[in-house]
PDB file of N, CA and C in Angstrom:
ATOM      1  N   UNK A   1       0.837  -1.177   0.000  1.00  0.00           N
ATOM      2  CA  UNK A   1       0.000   0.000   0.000  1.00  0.00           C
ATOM      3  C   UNK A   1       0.883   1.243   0.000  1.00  0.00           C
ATOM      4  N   UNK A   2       0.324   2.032  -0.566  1.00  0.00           N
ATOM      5  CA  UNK A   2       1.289   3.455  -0.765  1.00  0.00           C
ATOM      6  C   UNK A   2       0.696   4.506  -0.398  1.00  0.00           C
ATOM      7  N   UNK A   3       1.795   5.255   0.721  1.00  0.00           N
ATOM      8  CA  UNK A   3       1.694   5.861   2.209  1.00  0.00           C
ATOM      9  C   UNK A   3       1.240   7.299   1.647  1.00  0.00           C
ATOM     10  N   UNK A   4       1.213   7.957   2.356  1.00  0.00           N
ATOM     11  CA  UNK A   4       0.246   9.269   1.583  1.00  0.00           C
ATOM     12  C   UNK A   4       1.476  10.470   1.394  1.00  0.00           C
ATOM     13  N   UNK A   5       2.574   9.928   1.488  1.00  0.00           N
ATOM     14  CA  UNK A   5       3.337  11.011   0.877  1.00  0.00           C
ATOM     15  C   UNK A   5       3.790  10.369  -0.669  1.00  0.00           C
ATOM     16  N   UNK A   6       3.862   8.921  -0.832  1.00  0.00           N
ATOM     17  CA  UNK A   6       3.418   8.866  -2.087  1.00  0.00           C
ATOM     18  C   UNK A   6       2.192   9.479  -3.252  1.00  0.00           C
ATOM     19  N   UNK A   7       1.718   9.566  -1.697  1.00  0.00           N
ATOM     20  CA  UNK A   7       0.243  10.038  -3.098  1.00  0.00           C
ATOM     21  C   UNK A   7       0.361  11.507  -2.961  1.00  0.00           C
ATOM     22  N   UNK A   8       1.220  12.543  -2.615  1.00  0.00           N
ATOM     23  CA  UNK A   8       1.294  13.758  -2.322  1.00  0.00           C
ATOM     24  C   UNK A   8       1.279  14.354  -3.607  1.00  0.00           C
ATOM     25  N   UNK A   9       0.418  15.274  -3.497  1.00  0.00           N
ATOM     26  CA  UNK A   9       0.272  16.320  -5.167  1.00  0.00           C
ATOM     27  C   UNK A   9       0.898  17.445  -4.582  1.00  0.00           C
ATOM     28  N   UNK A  10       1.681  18.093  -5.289  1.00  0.00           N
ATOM     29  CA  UNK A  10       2.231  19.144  -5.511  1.00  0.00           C
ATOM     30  C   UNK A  10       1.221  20.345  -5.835  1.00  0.00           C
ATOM     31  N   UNK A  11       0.503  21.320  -5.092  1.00  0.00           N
ATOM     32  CA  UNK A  11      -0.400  22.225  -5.709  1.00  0.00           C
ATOM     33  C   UNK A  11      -0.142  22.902  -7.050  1.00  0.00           C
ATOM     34  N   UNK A  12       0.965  23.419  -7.187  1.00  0.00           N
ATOM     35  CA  UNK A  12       1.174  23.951  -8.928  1.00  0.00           C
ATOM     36  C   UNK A  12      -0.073  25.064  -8.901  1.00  0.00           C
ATOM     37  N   UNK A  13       0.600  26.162  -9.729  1.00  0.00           N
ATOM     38  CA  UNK A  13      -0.373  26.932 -10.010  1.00  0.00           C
ATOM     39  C   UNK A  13      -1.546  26.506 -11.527  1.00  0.00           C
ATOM     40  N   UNK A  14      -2.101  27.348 -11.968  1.00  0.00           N
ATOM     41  CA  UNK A  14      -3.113  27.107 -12.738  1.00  0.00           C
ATOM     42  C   UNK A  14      -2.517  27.179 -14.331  1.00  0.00           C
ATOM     43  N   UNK A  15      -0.806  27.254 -14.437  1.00  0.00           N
ATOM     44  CA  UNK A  15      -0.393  27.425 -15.837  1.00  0.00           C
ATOM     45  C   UNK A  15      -0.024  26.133 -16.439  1.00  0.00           C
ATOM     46  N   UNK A  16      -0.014  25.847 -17.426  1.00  0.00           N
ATOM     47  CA  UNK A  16      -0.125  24.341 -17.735  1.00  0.00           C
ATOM     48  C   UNK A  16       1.244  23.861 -17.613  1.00  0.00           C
ATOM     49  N   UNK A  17       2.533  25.274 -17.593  1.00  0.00           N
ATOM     50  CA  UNK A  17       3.552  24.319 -17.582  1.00  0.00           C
ATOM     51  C   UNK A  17       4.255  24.126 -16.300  1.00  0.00           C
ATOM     52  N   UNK A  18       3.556  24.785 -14.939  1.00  0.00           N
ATOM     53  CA  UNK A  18       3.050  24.210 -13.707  1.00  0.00           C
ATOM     54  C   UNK A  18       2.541  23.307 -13.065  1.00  0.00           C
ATOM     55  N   UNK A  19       1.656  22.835 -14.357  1.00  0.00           N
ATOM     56  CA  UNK A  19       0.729  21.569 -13.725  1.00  0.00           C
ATOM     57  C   UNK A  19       1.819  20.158 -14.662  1.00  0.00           C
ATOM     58  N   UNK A  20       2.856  20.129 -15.593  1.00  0.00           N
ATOM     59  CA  UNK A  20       3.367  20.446 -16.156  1.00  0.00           C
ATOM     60  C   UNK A  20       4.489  19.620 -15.158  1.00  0.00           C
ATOM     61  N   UNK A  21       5.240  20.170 -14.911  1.00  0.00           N
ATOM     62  CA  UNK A  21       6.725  20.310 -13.452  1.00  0.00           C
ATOM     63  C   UNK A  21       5.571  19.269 -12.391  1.00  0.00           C
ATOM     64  N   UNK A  22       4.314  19.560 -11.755  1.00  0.00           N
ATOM     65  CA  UNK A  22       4.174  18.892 -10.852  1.00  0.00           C
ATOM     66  C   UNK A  22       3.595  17.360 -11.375  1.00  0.00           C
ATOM     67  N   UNK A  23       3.623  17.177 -12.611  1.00  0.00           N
ATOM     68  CA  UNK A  23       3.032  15.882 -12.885  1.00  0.00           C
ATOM     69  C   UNK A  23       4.483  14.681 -13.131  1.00  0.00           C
ATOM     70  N   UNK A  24       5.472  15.966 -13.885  1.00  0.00           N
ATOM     71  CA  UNK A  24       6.818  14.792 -14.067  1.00  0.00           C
ATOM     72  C   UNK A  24       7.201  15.125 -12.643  1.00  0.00           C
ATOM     73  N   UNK A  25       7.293  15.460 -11.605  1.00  0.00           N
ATOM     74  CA  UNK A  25       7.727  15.208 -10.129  1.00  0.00           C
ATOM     75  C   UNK A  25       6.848  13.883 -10.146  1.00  0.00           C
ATOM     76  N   UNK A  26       5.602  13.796  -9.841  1.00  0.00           N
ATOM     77  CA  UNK A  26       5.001  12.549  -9.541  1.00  0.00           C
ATOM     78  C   UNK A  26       5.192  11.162 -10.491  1.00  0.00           C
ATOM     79  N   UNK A  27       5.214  11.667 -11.483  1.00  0.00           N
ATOM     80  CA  UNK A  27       5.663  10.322 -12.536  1.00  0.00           C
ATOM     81  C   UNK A  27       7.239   9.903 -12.254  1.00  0.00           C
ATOM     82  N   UNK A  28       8.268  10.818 -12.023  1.00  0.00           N
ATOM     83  CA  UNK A  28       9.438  10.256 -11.744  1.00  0.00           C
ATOM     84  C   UNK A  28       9.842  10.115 -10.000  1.00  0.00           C
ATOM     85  N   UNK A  29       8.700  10.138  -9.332  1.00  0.00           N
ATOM     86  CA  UNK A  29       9.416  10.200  -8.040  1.00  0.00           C
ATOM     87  C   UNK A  29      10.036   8.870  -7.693  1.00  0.00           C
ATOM     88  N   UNK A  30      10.004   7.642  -8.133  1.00  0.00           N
ATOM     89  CA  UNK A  30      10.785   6.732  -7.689  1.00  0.00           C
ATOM     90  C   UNK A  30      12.041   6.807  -8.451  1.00  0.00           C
ATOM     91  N   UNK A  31      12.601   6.945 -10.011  1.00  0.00           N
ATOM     92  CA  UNK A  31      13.400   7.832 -10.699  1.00  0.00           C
ATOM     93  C   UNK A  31      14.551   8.598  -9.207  1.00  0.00           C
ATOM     94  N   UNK A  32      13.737   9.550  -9.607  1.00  0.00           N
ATOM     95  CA  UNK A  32      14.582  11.205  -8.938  1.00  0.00           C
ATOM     96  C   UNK A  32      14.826  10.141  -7.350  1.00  0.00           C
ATOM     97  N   UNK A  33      13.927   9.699  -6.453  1.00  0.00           N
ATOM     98  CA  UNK A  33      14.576   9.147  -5.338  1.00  0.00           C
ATOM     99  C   UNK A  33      15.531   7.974  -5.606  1.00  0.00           C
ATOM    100  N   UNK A  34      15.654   7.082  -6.165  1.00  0.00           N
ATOM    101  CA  UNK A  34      16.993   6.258  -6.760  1.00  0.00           C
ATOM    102  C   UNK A  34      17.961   6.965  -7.396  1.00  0.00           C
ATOM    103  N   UNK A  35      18.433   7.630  -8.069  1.00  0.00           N
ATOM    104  CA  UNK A  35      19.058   8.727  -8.414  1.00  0.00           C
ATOM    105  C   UNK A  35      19.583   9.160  -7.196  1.00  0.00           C
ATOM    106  N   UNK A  36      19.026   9.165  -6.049  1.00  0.00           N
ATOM    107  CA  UNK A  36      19.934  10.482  -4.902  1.00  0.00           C
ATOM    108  C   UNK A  36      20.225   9.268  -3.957  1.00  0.00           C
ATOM    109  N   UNK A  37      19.704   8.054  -3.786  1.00  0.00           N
ATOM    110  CA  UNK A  37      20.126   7.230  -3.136  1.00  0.00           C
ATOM    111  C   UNK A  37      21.292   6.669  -3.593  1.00  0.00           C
ATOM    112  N   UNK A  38      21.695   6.024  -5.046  1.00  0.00           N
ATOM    113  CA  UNK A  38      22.695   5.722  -5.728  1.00  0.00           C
ATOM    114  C   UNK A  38      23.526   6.557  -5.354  1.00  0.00           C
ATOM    115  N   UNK A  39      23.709   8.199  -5.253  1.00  0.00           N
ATOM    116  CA  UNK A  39      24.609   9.403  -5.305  1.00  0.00           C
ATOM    117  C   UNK A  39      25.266   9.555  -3.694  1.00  0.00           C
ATOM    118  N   UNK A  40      24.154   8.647  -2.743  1.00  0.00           N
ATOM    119  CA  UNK A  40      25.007   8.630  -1.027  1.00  0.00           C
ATOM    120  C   UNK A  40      23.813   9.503  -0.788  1.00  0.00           C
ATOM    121  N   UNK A  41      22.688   9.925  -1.049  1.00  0.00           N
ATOM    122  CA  UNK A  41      21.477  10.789  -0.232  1.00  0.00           C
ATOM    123  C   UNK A  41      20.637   9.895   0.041  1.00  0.00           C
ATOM    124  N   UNK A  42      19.426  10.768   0.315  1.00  0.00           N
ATOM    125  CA  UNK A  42      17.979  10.143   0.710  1.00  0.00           C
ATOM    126  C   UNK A  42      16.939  11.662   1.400  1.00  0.00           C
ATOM    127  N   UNK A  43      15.510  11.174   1.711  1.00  0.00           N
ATOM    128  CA  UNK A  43      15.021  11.896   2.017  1.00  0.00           C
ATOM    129  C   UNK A  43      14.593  13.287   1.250  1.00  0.00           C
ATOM    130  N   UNK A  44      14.168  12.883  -0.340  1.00  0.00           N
ATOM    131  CA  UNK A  44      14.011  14.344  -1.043  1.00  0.00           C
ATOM    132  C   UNK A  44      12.969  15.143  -0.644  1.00  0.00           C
ATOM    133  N   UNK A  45      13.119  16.160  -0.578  1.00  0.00           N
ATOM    134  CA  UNK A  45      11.956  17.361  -0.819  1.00  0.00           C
ATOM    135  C   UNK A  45      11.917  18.002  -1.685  1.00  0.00           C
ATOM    136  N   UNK A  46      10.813  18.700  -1.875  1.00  0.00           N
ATOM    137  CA  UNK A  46      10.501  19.876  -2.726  1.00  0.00           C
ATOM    138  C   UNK A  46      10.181  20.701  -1.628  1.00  0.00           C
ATOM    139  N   UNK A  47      10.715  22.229  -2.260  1.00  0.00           N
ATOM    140  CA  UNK A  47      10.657  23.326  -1.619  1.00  0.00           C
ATOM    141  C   UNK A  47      10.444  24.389  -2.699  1.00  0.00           C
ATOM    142  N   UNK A  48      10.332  25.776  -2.270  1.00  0.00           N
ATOM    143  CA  UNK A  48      10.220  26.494  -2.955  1.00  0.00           C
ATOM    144  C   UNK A  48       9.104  27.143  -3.558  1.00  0.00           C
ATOM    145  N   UNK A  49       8.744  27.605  -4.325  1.00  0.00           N
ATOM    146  CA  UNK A  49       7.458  27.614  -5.690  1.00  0.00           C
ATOM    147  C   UNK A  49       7.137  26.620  -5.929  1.00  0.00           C
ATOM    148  N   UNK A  50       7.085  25.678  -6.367  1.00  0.00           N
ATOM    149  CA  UNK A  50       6.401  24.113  -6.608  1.00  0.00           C
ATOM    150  C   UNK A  50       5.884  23.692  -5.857  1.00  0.00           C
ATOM    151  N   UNK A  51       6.157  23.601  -4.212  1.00  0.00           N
ATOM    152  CA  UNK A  51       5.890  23.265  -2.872  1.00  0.00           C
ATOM    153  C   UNK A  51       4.841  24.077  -2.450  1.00  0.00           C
ATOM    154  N   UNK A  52       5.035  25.570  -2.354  1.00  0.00           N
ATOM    155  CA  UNK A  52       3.994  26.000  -2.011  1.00  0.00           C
ATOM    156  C   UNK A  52       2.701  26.988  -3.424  1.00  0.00           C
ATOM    157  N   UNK A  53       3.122  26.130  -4.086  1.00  0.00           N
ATOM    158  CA  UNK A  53       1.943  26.216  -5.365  1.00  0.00           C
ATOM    159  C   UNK A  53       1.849  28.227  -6.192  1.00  0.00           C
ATOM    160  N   UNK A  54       3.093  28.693  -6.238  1.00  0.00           N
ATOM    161  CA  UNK A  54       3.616  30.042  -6.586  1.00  0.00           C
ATOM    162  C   UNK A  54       4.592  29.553  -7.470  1.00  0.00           C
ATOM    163  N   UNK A  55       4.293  28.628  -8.546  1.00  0.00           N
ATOM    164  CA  UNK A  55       5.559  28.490  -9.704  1.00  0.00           C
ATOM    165  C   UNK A  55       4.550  29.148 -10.566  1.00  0.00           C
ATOM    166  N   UNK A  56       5.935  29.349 -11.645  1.00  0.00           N
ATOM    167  CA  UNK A  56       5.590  30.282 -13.141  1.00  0.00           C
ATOM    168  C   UNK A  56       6.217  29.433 -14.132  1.00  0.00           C
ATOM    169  N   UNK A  57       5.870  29.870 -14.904  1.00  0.00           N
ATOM    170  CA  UNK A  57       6.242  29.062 -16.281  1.00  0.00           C
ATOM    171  C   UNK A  57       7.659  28.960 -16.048  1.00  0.00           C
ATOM    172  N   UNK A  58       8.328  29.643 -15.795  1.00  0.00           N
ATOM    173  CA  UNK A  58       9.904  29.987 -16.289  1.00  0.00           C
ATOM    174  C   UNK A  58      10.274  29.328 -14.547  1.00  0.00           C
ATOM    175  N   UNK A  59       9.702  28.728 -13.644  1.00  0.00           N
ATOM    176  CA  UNK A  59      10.443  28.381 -12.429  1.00  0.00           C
ATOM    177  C   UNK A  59      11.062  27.024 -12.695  1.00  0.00           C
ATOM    178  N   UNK A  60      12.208  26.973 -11.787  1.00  0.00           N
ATOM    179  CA  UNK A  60      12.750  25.694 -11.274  1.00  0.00           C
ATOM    180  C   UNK A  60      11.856  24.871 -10.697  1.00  0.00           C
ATOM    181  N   UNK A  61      13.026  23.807 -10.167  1.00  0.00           N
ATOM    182  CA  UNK A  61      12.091  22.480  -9.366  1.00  0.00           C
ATOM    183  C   UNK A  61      13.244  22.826  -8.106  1.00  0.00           C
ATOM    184  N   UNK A  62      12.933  22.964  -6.922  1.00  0.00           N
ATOM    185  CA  UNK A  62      13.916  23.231  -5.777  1.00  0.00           C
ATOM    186  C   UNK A  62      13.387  21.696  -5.084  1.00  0.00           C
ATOM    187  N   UNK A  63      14.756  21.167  -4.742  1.00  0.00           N
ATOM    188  CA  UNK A  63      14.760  20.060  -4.518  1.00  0.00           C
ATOM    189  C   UNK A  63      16.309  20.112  -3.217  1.00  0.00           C
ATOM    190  N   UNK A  64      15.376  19.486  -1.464  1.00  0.00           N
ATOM    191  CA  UNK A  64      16.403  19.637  -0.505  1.00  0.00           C
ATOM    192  C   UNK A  64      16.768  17.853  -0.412  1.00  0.00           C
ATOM    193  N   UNK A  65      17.964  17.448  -0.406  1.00  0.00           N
ATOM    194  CA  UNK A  65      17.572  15.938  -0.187  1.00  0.00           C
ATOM    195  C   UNK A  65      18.986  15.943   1.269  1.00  0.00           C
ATOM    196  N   UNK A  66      18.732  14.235   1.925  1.00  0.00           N
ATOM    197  CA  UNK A  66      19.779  14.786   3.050  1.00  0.00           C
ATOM    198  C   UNK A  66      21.012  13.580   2.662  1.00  0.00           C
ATOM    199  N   UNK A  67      22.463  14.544   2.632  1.00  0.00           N
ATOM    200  CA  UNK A  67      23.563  13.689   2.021  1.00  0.00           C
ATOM    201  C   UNK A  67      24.094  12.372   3.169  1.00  0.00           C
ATOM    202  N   UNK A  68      24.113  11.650   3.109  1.00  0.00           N
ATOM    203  CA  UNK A  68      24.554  10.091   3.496  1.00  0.00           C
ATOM    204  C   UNK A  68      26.419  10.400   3.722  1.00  0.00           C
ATOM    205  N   UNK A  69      26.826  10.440   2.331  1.00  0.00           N
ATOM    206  CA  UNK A  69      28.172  10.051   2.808  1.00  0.00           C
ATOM    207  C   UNK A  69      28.269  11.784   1.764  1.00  0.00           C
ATOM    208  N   UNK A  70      29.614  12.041   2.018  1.00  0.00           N
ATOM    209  CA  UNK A  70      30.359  13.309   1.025  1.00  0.00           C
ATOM    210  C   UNK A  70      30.019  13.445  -0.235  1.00  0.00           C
ATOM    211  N   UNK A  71      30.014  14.615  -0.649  1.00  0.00           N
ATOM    212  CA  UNK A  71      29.676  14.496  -2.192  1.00  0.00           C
ATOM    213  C   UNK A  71      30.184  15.519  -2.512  1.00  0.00           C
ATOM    214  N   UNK A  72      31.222  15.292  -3.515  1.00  0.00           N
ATOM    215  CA  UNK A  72      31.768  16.921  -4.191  1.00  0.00           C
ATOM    216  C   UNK A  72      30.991  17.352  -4.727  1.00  0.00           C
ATOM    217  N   UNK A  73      31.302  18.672  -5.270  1.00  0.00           N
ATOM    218  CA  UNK A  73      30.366  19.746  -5.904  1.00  0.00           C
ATOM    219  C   UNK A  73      29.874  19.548  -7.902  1.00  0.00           C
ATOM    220  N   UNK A  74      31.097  18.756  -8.270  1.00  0.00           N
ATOM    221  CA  UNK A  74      31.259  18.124  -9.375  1.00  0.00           C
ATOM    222  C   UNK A  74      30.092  17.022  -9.024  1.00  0.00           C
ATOM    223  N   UNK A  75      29.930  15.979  -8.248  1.00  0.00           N
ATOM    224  CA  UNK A  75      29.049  15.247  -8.509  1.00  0.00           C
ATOM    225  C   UNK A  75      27.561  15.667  -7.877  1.00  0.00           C
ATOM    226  N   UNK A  76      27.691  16.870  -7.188  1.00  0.00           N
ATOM    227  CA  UNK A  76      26.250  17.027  -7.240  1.00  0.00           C
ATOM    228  C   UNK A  76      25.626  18.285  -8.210  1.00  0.00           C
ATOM    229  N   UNK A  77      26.464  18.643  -8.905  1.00  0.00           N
ATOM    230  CA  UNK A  77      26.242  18.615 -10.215  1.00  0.00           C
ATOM    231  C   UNK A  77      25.437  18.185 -11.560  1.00  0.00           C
ATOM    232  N   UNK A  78      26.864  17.430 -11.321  1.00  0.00           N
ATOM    233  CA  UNK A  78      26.372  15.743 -12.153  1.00  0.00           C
ATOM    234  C   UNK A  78      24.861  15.220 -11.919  1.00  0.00           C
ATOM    235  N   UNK A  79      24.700  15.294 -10.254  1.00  0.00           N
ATOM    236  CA  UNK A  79      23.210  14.540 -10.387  1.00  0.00           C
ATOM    237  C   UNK A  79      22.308  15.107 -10.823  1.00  0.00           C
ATOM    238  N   UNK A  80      22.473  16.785 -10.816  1.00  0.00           N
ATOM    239  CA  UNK A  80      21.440  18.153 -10.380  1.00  0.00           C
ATOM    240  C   UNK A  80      20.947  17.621 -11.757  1.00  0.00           C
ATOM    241  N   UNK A  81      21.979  17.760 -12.951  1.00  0.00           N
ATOM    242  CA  UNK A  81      21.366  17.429 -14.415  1.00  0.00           C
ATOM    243  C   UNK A  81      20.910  16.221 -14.631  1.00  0.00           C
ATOM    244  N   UNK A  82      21.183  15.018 -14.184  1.00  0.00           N
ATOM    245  CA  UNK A  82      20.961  14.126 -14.397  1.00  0.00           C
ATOM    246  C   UNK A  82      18.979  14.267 -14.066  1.00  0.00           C
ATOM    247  N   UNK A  83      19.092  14.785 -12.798  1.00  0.00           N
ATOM    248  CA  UNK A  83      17.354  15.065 -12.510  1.00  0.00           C
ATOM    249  C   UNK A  83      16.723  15.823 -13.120  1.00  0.00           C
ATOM    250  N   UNK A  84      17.757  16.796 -13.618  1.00  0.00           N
ATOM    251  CA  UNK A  84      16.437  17.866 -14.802  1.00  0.00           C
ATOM    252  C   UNK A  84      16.467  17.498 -16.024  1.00  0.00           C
ATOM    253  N   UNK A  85      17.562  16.319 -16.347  1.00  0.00           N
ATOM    254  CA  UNK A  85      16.964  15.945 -17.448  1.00  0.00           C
ATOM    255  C   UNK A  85      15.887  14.647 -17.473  1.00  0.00           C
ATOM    256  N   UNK A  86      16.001  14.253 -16.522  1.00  0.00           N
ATOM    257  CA  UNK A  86      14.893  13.292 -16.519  1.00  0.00           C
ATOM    258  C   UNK A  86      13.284  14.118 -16.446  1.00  0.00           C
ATOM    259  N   UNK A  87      13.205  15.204 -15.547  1.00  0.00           N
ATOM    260  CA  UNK A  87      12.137  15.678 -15.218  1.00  0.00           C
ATOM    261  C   UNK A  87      11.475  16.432 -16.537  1.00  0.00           C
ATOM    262  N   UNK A  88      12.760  17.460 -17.283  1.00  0.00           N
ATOM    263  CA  UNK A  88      12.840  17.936 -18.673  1.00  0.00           C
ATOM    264  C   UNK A  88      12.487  19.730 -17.992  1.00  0.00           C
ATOM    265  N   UNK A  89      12.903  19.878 -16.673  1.00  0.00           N
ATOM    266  CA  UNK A  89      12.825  21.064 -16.126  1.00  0.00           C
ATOM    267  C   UNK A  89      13.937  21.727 -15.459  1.00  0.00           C
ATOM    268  N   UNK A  90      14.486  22.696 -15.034  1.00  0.00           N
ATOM    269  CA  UNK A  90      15.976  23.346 -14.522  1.00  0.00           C
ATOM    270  C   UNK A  90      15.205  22.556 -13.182  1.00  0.00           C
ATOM    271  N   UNK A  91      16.213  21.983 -12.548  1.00  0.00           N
ATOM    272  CA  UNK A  91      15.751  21.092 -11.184  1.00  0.00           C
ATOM    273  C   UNK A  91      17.268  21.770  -9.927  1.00  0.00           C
ATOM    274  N   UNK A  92      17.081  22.688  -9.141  1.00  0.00           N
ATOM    275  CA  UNK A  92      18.506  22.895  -8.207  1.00  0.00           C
ATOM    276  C   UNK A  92      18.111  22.042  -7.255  1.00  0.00           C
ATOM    277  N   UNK A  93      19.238  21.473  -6.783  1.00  0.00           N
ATOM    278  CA  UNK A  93      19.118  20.119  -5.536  1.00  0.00           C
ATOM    279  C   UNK A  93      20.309  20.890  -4.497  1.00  0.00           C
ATOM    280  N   UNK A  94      19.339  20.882  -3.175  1.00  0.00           N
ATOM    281  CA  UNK A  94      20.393  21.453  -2.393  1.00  0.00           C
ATOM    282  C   UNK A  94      20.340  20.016  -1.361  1.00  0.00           C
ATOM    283  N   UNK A  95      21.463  20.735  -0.615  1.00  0.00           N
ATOM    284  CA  UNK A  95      21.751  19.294   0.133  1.00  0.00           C
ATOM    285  C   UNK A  95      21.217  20.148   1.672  1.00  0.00           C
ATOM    286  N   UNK A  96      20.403  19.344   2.459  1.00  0.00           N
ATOM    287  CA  UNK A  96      19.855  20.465   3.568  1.00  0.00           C
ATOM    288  C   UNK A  96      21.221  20.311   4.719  1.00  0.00           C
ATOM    289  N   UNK A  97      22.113  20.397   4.341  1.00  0.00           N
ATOM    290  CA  UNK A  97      23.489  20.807   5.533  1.00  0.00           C
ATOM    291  C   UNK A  97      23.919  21.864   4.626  1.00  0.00           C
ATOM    292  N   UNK A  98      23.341  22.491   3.547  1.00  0.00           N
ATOM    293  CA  UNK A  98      24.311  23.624   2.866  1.00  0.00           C
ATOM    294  C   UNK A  98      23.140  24.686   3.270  1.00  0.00           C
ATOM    295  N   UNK A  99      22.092  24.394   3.640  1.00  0.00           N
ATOM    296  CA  UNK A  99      20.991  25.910   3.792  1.00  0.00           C
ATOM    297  C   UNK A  99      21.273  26.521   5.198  1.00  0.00           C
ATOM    298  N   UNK A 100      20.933  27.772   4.663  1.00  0.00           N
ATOM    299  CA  UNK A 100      21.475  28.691   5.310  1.00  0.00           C
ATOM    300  C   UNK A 100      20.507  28.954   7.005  1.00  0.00           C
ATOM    301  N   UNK A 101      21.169  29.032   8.197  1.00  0.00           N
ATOM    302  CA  UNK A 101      20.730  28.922   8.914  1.00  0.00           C
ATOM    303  C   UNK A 101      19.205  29.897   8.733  1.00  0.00           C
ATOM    304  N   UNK A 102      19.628  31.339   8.546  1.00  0.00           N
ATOM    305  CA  UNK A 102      18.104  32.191   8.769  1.00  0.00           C
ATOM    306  C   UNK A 102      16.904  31.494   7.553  1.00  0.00           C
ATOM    307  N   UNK A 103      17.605  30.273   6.523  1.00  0.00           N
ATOM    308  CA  UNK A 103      16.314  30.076   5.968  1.00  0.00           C
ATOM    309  C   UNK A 103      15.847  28.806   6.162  1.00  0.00           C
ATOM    310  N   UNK A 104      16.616  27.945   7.311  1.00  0.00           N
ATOM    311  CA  UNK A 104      16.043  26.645   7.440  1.00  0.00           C
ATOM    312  C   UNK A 104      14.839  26.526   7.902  1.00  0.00           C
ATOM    313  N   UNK A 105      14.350  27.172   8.763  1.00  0.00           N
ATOM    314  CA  UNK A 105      13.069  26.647   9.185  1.00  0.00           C
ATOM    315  C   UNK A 105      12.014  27.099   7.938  1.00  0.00           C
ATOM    316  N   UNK A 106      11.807  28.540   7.453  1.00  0.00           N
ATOM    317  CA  UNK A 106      10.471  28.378   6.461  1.00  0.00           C
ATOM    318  C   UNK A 106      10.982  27.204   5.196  1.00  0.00           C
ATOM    319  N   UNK A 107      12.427  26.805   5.040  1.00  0.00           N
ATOM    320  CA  UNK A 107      12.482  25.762   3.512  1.00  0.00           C
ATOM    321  C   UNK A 107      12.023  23.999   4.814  1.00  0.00           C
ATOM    322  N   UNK A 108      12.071  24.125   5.299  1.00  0.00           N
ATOM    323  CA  UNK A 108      11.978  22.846   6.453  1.00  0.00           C
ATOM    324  C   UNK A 108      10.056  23.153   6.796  1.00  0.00           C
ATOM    325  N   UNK A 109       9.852  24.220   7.027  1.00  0.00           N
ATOM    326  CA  UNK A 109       8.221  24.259   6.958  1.00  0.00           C
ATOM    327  C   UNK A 109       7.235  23.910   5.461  1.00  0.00           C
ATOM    328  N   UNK A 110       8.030  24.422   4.158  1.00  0.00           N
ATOM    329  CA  UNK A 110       7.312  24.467   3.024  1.00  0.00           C
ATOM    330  C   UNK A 110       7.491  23.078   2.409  1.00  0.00           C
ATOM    331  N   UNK A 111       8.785  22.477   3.015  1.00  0.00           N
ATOM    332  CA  UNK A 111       9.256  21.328   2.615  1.00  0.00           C
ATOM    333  C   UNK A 111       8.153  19.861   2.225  1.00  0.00           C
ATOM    334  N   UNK A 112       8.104  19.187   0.887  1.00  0.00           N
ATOM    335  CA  UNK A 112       7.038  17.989   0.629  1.00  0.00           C
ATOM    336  C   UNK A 112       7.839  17.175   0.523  1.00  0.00           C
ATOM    337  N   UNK A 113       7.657  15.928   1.268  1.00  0.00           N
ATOM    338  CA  UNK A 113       8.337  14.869   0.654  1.00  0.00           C
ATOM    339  C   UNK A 113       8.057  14.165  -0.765  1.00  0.00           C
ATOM    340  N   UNK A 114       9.109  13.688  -1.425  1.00  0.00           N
ATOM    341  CA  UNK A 114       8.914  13.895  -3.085  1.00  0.00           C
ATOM    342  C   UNK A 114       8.138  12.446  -2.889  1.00  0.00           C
TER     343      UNK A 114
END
């Protein structure tokens, strides 16, 4: 049975290439979470505009996931594209030990599990 953050919809605003970003999040979420597990993470979120349903045509996919073992900047990189090209959207993946103290709690409040 699949737990209700599987079944979590992304609100998205009312532009189609909003609804758009939140449908390839849900079609690739096992994708994008193997992807960050393979890379030494786990635990993705969405944050940002997508999360709290204020994306625009022209937005990213903000994505916090939590790193396991080290990861240079070259390979999280590497993965950042690897996920926007799967998704077919600019996707930034932060790692939540790089956010900045004054903005952890509202990206930790807006935060969906993917």
């Amino acid at each position: 049975m699949r737990s209700d953050a599987a079944n979590q919809k992304f609100p998205g605003s009312c532009t189609s290439a909003a609804r758009a970003r939140a449908k390839a999040l849900r079609h690739r979420r096992r994708a994008i979470n193997a992807l960050v597990r393979d890379a030494g993470g786990r635990h993705v979120r969405v944050f940002g505009s997508v999360a709290t349903g204020v994306d625009r045509d022209d937005s990213d996919i903000d994505l916090l996931f939590t790193m396991t073992k080290p990861m240079s900047l070259m390979a999280l990189g590497r993965l950042e594209q690897k996920i926007s090209d799967l998704v077919g959207v600019r996707v930034d993946l932060v790692p939540d030990s790089a956010v900045r103290p004054e903005f952890r709690d509202r990206i930790e409040a807006e935060a969906v599990p993917l």
